[in-house]
PDB file of N, CA and C in Angstrom:
ATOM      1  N   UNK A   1       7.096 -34.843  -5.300  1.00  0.00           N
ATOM      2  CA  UNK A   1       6.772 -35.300  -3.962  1.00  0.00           C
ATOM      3  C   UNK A   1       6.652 -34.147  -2.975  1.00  0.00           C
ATOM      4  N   UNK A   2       7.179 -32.825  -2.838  1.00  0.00           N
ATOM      5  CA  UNK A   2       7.226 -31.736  -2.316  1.00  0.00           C
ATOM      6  C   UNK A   2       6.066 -31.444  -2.079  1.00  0.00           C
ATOM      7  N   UNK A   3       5.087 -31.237  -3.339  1.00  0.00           N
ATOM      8  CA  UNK A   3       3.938 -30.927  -3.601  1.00  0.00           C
ATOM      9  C   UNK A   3       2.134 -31.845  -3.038  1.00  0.00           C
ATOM     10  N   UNK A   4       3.498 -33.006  -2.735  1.00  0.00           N
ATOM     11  CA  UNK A   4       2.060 -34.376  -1.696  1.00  0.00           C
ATOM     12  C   UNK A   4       2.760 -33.916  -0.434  1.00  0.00           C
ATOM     13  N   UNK A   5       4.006 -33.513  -0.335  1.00  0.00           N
ATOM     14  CA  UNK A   5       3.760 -33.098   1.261  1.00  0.00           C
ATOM     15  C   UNK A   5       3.252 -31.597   2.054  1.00  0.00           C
ATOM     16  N   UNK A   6       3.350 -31.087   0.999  1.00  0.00           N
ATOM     17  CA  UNK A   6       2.743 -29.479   0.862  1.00  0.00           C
ATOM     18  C   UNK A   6       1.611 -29.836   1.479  1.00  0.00           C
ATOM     19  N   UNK A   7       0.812 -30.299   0.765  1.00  0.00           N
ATOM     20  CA  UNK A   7      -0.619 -31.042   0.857  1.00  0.00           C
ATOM     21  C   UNK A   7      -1.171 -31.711   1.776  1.00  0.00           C
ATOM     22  N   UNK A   8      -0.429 -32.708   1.968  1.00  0.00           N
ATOM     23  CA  UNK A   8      -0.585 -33.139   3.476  1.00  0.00           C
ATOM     24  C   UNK A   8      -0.320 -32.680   5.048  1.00  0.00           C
ATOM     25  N   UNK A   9       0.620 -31.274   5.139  1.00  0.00           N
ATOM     26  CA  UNK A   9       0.370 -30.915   5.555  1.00  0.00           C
ATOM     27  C   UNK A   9      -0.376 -29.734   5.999  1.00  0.00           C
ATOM     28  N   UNK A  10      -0.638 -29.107   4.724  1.00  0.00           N
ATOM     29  CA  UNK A  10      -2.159 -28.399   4.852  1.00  0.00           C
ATOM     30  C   UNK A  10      -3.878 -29.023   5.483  1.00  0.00           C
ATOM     31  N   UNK A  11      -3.608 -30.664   5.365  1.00  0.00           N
ATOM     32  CA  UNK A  11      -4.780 -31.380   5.620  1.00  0.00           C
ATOM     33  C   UNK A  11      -4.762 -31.330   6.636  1.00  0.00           C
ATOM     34  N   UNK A  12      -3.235 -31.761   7.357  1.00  0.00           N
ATOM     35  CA  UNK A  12      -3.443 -31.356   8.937  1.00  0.00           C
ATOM     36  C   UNK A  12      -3.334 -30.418   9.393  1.00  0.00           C
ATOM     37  N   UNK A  13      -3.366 -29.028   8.677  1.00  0.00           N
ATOM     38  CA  UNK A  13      -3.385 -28.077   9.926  1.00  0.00           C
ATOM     39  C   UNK A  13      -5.083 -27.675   9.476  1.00  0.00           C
ATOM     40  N   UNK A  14      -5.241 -28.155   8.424  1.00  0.00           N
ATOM     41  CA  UNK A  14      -7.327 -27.828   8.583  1.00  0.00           C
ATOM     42  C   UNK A  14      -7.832 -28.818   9.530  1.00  0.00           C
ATOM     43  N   UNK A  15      -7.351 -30.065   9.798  1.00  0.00           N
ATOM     44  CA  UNK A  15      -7.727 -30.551  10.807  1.00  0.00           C
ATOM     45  C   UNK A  15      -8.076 -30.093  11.608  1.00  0.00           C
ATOM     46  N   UNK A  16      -7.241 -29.554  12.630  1.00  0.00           N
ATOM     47  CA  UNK A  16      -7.132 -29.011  13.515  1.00  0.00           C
ATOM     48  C   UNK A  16      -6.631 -29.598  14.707  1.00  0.00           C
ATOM     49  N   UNK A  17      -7.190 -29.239  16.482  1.00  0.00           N
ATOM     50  CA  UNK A  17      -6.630 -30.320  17.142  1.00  0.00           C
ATOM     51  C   UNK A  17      -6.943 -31.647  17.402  1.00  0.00           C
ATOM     52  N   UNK A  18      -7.962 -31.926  16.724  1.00  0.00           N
ATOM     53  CA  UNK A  18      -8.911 -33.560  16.553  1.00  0.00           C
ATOM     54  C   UNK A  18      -8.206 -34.227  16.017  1.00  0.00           C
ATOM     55  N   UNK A  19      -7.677 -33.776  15.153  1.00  0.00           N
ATOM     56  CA  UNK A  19      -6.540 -34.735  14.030  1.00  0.00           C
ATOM     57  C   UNK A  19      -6.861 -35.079  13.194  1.00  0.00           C
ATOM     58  N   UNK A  20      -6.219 -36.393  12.219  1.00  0.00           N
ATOM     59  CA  UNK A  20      -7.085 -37.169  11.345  1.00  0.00           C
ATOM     60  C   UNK A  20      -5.804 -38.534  11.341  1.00  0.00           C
ATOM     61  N   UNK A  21      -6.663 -39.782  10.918  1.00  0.00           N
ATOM     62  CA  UNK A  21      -6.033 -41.201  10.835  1.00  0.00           C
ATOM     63  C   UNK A  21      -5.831 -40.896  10.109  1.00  0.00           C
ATOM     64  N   UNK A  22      -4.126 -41.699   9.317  1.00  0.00           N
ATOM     65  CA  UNK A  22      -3.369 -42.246   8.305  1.00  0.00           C
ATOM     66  C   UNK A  22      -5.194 -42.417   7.274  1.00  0.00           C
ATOM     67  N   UNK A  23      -5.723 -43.199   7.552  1.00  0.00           N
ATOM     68  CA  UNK A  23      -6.551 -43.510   6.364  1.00  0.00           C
ATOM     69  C   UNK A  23      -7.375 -42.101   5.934  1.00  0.00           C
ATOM     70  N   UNK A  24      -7.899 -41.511   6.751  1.00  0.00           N
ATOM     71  CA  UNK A  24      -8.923 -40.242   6.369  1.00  0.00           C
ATOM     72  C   UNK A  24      -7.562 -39.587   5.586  1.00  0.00           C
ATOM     73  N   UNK A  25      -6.505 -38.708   6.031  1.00  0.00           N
ATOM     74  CA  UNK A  25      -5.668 -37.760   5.639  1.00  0.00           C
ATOM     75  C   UNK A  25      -5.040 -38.797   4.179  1.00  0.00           C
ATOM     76  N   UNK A  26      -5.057 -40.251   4.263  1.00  0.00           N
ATOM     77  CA  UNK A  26      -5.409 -40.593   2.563  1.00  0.00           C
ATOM     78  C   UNK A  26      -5.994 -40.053   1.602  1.00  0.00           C
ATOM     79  N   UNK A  27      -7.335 -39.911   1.903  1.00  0.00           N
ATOM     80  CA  UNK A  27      -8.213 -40.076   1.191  1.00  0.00           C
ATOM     81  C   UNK A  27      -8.547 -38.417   0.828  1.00  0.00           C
ATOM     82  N   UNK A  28      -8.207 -37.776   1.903  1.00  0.00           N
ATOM     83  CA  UNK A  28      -8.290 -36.064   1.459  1.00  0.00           C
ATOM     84  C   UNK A  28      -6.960 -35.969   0.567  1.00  0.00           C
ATOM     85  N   UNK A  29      -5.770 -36.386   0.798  1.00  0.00           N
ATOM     86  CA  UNK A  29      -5.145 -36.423  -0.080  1.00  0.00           C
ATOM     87  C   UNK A  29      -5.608 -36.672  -1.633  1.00  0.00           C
ATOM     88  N   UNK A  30      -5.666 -38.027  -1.943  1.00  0.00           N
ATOM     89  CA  UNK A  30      -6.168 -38.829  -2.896  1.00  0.00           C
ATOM     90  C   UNK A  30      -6.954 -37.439  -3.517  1.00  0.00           C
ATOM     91  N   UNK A  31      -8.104 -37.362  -2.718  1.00  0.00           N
ATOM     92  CA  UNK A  31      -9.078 -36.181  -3.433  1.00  0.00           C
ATOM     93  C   UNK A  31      -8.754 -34.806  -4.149  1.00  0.00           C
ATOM     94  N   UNK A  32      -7.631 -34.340  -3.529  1.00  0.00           N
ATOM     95  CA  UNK A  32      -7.053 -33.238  -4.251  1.00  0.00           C
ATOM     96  C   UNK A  32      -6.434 -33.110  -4.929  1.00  0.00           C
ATOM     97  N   UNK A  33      -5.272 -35.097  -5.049  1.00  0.00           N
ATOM     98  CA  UNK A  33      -4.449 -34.748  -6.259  1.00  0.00           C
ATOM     99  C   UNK A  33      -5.167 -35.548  -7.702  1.00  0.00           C
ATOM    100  N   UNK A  34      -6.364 -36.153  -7.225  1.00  0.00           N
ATOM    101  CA  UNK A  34      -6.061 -37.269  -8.255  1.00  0.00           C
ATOM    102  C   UNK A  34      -7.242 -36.301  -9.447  1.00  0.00           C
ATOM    103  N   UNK A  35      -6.854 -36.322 -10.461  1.00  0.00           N
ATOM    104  CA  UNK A  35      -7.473 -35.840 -11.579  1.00  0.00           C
ATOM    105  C   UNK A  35      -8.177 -36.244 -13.022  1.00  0.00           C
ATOM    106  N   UNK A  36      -8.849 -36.340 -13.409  1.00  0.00           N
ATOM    107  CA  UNK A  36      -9.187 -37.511 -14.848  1.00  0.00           C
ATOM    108  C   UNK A  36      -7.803 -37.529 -15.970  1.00  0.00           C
ATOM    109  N   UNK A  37      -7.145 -36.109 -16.102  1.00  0.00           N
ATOM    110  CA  UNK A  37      -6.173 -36.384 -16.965  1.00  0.00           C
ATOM    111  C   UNK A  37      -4.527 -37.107 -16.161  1.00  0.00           C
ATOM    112  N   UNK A  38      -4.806 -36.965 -14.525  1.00  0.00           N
ATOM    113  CA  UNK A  38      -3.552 -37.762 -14.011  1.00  0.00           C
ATOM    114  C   UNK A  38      -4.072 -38.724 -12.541  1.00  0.00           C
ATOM    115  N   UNK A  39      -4.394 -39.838 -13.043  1.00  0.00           N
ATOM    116  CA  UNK A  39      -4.885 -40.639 -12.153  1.00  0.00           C
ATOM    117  C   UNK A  39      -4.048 -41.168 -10.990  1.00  0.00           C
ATOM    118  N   UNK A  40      -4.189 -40.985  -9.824  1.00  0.00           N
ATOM    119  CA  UNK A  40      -2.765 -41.477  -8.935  1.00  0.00           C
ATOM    120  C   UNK A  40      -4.012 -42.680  -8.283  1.00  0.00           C
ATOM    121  N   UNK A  41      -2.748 -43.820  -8.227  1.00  0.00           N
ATOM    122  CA  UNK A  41      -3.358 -44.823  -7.258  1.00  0.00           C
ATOM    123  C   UNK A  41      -3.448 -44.993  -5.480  1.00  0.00           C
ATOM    124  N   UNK A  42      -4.798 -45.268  -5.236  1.00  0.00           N
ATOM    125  CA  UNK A  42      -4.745 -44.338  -3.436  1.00  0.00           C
ATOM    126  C   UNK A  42      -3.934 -45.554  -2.836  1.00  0.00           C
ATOM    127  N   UNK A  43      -3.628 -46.451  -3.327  1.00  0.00           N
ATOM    128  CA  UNK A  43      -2.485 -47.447  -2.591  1.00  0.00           C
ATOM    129  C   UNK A  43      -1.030 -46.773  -2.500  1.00  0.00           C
ATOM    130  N   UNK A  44      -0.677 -46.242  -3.762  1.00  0.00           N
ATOM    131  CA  UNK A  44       0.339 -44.770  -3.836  1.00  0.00           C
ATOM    132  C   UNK A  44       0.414 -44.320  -2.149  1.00  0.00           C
ATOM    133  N   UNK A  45      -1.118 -43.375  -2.608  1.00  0.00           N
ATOM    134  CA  UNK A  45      -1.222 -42.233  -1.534  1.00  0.00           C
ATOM    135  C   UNK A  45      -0.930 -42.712   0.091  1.00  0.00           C
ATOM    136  N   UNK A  46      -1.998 -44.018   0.016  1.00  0.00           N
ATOM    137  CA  UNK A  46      -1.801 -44.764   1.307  1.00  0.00           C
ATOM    138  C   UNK A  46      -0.489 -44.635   1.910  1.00  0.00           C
ATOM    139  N   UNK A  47       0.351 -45.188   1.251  1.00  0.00           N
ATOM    140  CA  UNK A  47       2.042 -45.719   1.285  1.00  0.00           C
ATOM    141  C   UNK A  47       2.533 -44.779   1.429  1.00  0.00           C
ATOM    142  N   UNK A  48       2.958 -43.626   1.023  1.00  0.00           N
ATOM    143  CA  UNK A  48       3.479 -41.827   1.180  1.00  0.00           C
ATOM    144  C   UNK A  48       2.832 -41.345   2.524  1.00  0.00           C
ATOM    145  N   UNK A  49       1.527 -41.197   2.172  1.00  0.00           N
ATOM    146  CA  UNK A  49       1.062 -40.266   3.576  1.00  0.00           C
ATOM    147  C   UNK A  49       1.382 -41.177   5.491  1.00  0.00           C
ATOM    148  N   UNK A  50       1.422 -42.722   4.997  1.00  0.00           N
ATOM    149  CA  UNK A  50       1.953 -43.408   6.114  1.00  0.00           C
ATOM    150  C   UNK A  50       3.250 -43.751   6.108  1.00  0.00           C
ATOM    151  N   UNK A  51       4.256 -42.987   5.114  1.00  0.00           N
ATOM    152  CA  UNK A  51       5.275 -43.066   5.358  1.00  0.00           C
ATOM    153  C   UNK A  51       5.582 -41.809   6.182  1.00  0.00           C
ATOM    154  N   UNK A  52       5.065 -40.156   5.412  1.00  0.00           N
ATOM    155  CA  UNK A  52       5.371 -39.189   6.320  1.00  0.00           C
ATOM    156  C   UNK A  52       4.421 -38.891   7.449  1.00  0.00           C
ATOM    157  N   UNK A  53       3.864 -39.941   7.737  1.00  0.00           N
ATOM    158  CA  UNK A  53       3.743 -39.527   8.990  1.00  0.00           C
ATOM    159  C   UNK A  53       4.851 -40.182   9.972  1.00  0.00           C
ATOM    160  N   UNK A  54       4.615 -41.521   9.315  1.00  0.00           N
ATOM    161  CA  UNK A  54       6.040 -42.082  10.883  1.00  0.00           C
ATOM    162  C   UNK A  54       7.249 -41.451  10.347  1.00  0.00           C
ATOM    163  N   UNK A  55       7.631 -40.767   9.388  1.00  0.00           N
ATOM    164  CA  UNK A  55       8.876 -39.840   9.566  1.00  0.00           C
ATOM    165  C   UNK A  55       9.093 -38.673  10.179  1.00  0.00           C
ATOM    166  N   UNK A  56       7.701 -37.974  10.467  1.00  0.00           N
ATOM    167  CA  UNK A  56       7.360 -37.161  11.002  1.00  0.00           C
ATOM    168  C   UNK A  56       7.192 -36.978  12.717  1.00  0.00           C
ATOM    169  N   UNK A  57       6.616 -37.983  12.876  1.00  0.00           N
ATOM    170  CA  UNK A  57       6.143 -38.232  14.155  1.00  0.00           C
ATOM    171  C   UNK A  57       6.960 -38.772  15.088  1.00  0.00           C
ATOM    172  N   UNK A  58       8.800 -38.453  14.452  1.00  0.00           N
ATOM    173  CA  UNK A  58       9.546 -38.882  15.923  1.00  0.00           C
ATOM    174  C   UNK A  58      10.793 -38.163  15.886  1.00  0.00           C
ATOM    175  N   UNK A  59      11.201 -37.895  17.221  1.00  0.00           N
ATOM    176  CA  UNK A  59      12.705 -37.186  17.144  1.00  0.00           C
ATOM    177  C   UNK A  59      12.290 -35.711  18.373  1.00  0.00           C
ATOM    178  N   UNK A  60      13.087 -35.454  18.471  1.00  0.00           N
ATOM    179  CA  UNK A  60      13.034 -34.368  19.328  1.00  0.00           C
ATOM    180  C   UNK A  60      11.767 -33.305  19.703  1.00  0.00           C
ATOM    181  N   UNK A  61      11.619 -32.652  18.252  1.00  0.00           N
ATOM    182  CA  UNK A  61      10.257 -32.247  17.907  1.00  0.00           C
ATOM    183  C   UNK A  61       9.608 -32.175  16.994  1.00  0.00           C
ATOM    184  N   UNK A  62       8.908 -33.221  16.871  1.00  0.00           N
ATOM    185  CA  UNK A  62       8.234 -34.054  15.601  1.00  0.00           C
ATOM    186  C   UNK A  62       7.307 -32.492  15.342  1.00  0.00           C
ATOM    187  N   UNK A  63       7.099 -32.775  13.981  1.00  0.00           N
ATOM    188  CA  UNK A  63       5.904 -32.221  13.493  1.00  0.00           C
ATOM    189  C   UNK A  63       4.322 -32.543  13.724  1.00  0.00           C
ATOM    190  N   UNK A  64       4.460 -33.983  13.764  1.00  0.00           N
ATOM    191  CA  UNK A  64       3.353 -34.789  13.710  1.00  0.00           C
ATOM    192  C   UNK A  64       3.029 -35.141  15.406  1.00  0.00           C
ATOM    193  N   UNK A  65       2.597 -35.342  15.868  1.00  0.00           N
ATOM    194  CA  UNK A  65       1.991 -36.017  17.367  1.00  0.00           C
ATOM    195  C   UNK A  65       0.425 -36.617  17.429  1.00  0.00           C
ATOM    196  N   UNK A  66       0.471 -37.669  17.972  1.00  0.00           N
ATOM    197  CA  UNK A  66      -0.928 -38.152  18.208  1.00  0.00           C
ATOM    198  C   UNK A  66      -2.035 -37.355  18.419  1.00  0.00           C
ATOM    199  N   UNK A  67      -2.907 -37.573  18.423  1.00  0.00           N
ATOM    200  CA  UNK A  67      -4.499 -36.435  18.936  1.00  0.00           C
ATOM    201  C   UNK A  67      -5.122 -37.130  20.173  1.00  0.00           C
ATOM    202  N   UNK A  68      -4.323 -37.980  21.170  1.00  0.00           N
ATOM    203  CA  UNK A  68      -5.024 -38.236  22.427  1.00  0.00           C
ATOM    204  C   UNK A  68      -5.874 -40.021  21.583  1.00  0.00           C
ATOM    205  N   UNK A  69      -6.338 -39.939  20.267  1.00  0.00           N
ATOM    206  CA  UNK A  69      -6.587 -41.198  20.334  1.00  0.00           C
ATOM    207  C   UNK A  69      -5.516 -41.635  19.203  1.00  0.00           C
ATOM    208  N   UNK A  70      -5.840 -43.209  19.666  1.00  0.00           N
ATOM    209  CA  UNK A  70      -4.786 -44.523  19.097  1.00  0.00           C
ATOM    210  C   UNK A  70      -4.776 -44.016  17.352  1.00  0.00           C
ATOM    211  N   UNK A  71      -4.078 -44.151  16.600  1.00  0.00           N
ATOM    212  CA  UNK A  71      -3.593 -43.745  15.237  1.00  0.00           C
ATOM    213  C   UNK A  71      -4.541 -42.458  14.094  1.00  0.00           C
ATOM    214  N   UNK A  72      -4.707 -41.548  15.687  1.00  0.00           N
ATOM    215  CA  UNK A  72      -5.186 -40.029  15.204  1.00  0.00           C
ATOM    216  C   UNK A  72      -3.564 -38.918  15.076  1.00  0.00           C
ATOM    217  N   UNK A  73      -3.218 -38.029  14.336  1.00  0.00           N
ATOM    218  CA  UNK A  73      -2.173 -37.049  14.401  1.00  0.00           C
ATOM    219  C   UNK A  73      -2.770 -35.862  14.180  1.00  0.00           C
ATOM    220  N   UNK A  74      -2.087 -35.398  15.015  1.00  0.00           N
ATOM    221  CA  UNK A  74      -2.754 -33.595  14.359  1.00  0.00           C
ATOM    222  C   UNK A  74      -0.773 -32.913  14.420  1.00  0.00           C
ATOM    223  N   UNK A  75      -0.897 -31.966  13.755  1.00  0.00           N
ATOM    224  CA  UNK A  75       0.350 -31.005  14.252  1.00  0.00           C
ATOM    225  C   UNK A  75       0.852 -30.347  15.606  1.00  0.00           C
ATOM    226  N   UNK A  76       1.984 -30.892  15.719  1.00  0.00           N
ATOM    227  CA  UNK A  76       2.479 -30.200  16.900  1.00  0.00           C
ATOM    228  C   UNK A  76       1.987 -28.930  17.410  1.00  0.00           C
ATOM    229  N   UNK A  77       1.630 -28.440  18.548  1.00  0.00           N
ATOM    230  CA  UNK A  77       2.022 -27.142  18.771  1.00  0.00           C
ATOM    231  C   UNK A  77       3.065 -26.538  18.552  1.00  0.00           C
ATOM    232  N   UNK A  78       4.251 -27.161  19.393  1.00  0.00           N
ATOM    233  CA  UNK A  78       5.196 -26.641  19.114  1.00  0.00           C
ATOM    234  C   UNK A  78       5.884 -26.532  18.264  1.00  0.00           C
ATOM    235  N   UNK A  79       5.448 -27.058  16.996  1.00  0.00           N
ATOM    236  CA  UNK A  79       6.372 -27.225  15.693  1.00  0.00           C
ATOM    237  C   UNK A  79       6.384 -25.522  15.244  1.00  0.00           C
ATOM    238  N   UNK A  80       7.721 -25.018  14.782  1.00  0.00           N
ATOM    239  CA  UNK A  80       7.926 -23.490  14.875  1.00  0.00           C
ATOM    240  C   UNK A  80       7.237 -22.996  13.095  1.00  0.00           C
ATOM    241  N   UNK A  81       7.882 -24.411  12.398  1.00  0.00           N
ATOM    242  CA  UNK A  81       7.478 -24.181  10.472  1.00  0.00           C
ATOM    243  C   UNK A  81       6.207 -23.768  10.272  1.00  0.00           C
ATOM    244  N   UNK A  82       5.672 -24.657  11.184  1.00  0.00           N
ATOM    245  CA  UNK A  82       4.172 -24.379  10.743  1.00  0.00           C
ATOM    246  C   UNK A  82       3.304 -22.985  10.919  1.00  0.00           C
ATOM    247  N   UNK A  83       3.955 -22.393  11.758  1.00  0.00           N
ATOM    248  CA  UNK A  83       3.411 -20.677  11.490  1.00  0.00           C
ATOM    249  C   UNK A  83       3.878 -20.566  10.558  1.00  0.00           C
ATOM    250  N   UNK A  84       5.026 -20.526  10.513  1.00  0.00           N
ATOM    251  CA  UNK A  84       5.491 -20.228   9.267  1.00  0.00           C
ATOM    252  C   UNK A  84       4.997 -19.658   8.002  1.00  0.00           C
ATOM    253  N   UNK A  85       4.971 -21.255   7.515  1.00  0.00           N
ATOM    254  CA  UNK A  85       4.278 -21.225   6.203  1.00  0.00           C
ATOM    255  C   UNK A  85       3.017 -21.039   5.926  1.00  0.00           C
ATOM    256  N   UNK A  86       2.003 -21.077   7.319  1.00  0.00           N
ATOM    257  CA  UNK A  86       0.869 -20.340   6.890  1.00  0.00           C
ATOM    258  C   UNK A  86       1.003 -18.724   6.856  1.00  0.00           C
ATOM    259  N   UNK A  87       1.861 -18.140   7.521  1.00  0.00           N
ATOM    260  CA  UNK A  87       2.441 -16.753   7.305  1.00  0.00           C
ATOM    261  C   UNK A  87       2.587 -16.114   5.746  1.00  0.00           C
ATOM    262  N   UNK A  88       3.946 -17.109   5.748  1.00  0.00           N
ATOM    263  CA  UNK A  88       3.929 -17.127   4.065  1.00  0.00           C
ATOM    264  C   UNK A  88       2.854 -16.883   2.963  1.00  0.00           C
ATOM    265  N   UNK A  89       2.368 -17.869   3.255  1.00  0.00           N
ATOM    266  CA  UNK A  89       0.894 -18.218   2.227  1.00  0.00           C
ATOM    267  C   UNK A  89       0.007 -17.129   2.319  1.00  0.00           C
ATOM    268  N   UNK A  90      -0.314 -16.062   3.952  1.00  0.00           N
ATOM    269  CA  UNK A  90      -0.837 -15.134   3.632  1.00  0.00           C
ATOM    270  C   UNK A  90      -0.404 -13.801   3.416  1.00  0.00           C
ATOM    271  N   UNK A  91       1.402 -13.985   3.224  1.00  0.00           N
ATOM    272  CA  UNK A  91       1.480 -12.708   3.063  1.00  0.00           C
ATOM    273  C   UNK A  91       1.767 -12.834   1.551  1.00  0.00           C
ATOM    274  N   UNK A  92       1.672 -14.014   0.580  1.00  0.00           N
ATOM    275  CA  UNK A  92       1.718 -14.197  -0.418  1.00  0.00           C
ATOM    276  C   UNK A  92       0.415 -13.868  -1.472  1.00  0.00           C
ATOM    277  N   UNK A  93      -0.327 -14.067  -0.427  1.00  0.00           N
ATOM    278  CA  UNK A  93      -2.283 -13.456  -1.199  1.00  0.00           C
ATOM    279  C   UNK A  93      -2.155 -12.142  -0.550  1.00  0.00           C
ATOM    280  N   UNK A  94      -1.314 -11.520   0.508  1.00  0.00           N
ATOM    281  CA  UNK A  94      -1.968 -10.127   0.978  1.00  0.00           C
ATOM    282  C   UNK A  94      -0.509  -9.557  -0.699  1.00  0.00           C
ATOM    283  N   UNK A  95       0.137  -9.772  -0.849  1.00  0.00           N
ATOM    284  CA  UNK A  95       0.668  -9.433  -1.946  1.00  0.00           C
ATOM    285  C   UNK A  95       0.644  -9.157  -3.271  1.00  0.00           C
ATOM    286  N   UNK A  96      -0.428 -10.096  -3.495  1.00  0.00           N
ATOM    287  CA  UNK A  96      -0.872 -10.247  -4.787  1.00  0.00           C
ATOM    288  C   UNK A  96      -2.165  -9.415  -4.456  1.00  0.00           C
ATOM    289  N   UNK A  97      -3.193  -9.139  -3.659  1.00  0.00           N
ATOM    290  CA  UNK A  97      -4.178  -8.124  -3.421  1.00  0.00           C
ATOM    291  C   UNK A  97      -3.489  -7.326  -3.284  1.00  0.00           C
ATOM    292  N   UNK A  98      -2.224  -6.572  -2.593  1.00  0.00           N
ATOM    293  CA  UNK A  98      -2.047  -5.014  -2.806  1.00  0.00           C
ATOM    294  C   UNK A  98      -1.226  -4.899  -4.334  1.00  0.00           C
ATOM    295  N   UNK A  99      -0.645  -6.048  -5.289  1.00  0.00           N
ATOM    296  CA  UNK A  99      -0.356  -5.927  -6.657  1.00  0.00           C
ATOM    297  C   UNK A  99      -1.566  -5.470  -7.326  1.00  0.00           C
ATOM    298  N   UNK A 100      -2.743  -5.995  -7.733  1.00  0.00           N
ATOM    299  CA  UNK A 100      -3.400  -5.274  -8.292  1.00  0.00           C
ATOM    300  C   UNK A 100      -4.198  -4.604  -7.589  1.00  0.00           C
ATOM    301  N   UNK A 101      -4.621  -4.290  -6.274  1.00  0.00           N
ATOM    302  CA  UNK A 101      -4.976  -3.279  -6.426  1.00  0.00           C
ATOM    303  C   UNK A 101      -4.481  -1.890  -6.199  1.00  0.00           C
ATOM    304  N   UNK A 102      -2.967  -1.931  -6.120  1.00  0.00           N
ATOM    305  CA  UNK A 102      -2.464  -0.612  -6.432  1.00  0.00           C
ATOM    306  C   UNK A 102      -1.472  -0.178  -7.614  1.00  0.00           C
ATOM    307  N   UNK A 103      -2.258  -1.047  -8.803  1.00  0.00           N
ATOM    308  CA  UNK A 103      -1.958  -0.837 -10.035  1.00  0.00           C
ATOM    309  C   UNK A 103      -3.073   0.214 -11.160  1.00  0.00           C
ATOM    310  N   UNK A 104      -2.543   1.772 -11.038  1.00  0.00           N
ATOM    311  CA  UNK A 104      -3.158   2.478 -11.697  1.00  0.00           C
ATOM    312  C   UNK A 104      -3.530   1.864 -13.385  1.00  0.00           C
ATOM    313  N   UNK A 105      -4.940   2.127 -13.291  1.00  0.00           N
ATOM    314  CA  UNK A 105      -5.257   2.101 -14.875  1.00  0.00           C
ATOM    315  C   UNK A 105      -4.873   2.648 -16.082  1.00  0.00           C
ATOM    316  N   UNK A 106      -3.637   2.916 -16.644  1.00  0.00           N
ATOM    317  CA  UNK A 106      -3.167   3.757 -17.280  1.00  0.00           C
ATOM    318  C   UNK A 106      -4.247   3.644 -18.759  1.00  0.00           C
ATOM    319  N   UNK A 107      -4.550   2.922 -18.956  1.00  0.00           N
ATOM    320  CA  UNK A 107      -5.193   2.623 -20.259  1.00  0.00           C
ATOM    321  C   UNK A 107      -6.541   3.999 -20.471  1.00  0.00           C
ATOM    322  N   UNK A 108      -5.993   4.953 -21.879  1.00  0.00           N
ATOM    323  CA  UNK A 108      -6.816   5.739 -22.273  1.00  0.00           C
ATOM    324  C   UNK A 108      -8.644   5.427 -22.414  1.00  0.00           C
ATOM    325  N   UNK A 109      -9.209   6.118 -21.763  1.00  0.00           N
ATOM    326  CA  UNK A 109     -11.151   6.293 -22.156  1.00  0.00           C
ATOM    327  C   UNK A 109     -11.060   6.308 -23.187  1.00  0.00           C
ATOM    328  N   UNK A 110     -12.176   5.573 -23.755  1.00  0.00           N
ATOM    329  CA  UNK A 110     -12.516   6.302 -25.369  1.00  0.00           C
ATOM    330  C   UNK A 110     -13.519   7.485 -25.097  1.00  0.00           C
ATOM    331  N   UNK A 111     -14.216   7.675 -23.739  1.00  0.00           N
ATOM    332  CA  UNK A 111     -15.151   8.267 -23.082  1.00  0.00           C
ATOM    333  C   UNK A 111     -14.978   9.484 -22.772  1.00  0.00           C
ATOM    334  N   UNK A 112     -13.580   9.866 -22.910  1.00  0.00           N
ATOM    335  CA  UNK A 112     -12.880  11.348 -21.954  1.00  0.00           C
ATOM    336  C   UNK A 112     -12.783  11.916 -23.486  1.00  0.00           C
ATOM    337  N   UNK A 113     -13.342  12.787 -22.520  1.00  0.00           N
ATOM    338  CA  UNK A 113     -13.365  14.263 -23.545  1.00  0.00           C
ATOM    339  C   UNK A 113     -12.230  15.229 -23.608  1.00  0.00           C
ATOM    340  N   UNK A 114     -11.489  15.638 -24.524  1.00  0.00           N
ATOM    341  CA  UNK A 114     -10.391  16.443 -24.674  1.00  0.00           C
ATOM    342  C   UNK A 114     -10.503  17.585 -24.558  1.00  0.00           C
ATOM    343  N   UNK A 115      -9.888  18.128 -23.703  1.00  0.00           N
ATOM    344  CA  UNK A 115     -10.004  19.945 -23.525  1.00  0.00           C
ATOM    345  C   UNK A 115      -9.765  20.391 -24.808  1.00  0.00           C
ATOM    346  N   UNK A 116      -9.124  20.148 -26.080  1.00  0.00           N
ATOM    347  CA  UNK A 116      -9.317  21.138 -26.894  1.00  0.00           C
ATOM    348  C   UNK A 116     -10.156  20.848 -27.907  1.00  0.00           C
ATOM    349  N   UNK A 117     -11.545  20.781 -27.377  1.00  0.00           N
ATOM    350  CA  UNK A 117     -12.893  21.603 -28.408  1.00  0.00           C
ATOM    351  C   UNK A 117     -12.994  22.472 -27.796  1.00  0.00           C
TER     352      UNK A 117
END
């Protein structure tokens, strides 16, 4: 379940500040997890993604907040996680680009010529 909320909230921060309804942020869901070898049912998805949102969307400083229209959400501004973990995520690819590419080729030429001929 970590991994549908990972997800869902990646949908909303591609949103952006327009938002997206419980039903659209379904269905992008649905689309990314469901697979021919693991079929999830979007009545599932329905039920989860409209559960975290109204778990989301109340208390001091929700993650979730309306988008100005009736059952649109986009992400808080002020929610602090959400830099966060897009932080994370890119210092996790700027990591793995400076892993290989500042991994010398140690592996011998068959091409190099030996100083002693």
């Amino acid at each position: 379940m970590k991994s549908f909320e990972r997800e869902i909230t990646r949908i909303f921060v591609e949103a952006g500040p327009g938002g997206l309804s419980i039903k659209k942020s379904a269905i992008h869901l649905h689309n990314s997890l469901n697979t021919l070898f693991c079929p999830v049912e979007f009545n599932e998805i329905y039920r989860f993604v409209t559960n975290f949102v109204h778990r989301n969307s109340h208390g001091k400083c929700p993650m979730l907040v309306t988008a100005g229209k009736r059952g649109r959400y986009r992400i808080n501004r002020l929610y602090s996680e959400m830099p966060l973990l897009e932080q994370m995520d890119m210092a996790a690819e700027d990591i793995i680009i400076q892993d290989t590419a500042e991994k010398p080729d140690k592996q011998l030429s068959i091409f190099e010529l030996s100083d002693s001929e």
